[in-house]
C-alpha atoms as a PDB file:
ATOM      1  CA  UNK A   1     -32.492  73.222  94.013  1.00  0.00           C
ATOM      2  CA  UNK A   2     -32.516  69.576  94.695  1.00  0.00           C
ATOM      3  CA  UNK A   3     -29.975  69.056  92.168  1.00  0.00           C
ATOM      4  CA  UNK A   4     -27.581  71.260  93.744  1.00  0.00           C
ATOM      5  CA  UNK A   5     -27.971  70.024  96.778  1.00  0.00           C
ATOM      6  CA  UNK A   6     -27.556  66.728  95.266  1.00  0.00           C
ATOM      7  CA  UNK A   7     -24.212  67.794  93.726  1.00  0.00           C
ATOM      8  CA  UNK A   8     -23.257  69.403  97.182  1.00  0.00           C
ATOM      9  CA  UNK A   9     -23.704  66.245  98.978  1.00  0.00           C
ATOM     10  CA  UNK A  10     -21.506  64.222  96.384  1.00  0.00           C
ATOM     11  CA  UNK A  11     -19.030  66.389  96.771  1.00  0.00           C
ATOM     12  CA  UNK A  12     -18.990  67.003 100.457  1.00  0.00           C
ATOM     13  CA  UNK A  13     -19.277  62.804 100.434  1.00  0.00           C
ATOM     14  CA  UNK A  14     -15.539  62.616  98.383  1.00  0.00           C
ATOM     15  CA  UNK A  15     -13.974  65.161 101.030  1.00  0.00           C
ATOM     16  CA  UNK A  16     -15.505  63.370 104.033  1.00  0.00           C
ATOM     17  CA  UNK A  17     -13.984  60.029 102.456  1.00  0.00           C
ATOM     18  CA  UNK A  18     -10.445  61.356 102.281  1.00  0.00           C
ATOM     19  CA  UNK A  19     -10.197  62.576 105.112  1.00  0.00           C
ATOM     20  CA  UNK A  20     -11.286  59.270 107.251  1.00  0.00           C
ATOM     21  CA  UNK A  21      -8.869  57.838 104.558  1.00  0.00           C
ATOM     22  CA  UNK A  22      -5.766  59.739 105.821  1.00  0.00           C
ATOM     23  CA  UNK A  23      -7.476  59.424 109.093  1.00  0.00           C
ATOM     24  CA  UNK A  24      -6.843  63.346 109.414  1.00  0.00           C
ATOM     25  CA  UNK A  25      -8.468  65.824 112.260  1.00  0.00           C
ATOM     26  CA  UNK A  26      -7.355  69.166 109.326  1.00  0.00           C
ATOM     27  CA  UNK A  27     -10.355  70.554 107.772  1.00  0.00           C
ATOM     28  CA  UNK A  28     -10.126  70.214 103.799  1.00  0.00           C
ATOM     29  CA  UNK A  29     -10.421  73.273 102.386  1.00  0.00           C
ATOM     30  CA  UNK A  30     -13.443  72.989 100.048  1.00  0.00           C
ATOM     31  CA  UNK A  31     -12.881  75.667  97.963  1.00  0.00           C
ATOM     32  CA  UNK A  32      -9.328  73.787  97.060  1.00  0.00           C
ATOM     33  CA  UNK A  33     -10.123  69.750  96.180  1.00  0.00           C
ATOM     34  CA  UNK A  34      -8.092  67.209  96.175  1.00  0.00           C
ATOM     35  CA  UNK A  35      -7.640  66.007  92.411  1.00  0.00           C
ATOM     36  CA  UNK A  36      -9.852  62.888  93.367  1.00  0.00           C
ATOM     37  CA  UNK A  37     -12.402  65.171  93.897  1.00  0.00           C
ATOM     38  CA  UNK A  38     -12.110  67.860  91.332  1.00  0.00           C
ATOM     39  CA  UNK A  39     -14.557  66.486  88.939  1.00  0.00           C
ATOM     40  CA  UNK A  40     -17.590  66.729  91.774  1.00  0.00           C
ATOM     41  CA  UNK A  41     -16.550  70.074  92.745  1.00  0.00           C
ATOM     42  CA  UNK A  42     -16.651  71.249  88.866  1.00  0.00           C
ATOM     43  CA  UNK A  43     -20.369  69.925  89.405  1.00  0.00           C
ATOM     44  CA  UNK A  44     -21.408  70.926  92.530  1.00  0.00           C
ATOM     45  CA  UNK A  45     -20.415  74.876  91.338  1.00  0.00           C
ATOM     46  CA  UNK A  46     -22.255  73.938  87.879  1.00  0.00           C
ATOM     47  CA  UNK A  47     -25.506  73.428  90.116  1.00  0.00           C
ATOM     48  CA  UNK A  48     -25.251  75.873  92.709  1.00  0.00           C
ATOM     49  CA  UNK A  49     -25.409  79.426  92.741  1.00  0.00           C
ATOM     50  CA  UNK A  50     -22.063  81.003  93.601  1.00  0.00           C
ATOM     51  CA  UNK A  51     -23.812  82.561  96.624  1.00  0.00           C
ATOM     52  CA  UNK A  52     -25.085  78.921  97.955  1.00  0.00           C
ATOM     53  CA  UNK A  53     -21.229  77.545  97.110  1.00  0.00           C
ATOM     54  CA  UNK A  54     -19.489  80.035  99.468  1.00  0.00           C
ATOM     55  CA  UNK A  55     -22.648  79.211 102.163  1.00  0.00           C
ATOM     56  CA  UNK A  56     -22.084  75.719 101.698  1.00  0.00           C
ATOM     57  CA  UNK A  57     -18.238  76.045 101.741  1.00  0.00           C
ATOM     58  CA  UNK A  58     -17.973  78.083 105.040  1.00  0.00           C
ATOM     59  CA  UNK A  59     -20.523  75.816 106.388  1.00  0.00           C
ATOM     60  CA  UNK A  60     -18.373  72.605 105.927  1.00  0.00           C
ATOM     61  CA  UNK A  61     -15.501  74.225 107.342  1.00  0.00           C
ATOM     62  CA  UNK A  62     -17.249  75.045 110.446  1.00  0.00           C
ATOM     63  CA  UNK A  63     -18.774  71.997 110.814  1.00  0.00           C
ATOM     64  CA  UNK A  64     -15.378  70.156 110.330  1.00  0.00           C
ATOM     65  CA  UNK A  65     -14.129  72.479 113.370  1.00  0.00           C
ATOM     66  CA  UNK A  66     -16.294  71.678 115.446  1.00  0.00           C
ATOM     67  CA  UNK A  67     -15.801  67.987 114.749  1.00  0.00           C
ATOM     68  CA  UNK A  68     -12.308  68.743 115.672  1.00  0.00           C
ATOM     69  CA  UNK A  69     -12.944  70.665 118.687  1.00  0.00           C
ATOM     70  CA  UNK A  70     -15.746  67.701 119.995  1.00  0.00           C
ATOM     71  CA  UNK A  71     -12.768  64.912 119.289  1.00  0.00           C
ATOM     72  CA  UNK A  72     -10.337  67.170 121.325  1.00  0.00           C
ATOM     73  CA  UNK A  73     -12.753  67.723 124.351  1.00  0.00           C
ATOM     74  CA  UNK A  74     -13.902  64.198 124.168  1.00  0.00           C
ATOM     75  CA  UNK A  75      -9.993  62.701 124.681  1.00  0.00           C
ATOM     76  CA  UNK A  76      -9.266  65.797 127.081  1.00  0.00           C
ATOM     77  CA  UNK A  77     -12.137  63.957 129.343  1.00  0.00           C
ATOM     78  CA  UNK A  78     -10.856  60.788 128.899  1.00  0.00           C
ATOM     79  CA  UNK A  79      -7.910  61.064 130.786  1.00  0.00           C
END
């Protein structure tokens, strides 16, 4: 367990970095890496169960939405 979560934070780490990189609001899809990012993907779904990737995958995405819908309200308010 610990190394798959591990391998899920590595990965989840390289998609977090590109996207403050491009400086982009869009939600990575996780299930589809960027090449930069294909190798920790290969072993984050090595680690995990295929169950726990899927969790972990739908989880990110709503997480990243709701990062994107906090940003929006918070620059609504700001006006």
């Amino acid at each position: 367990r610990a190394a798959c979560y591990q391998a899920r934070d590595s990965y989840y780490s390289c998609l977090d970095a590109l996207a403050a990189a491009k400086q982009d609001s869009v939600a990575l899809d996780p299930a589809q890496p960027p090449r930069s990012c294909t190798k920790a993907r290969r072993h984050f779904k090595d680690e995990c169960r295929q169950s726990w990737v899927n969790h972990f995958d739908r989880a990110y995405i709503e997480r990243r939405r709701l990062q994107r819908v906090l940003a929006s309200t918070e620059s609504t308010q700001s006006r």
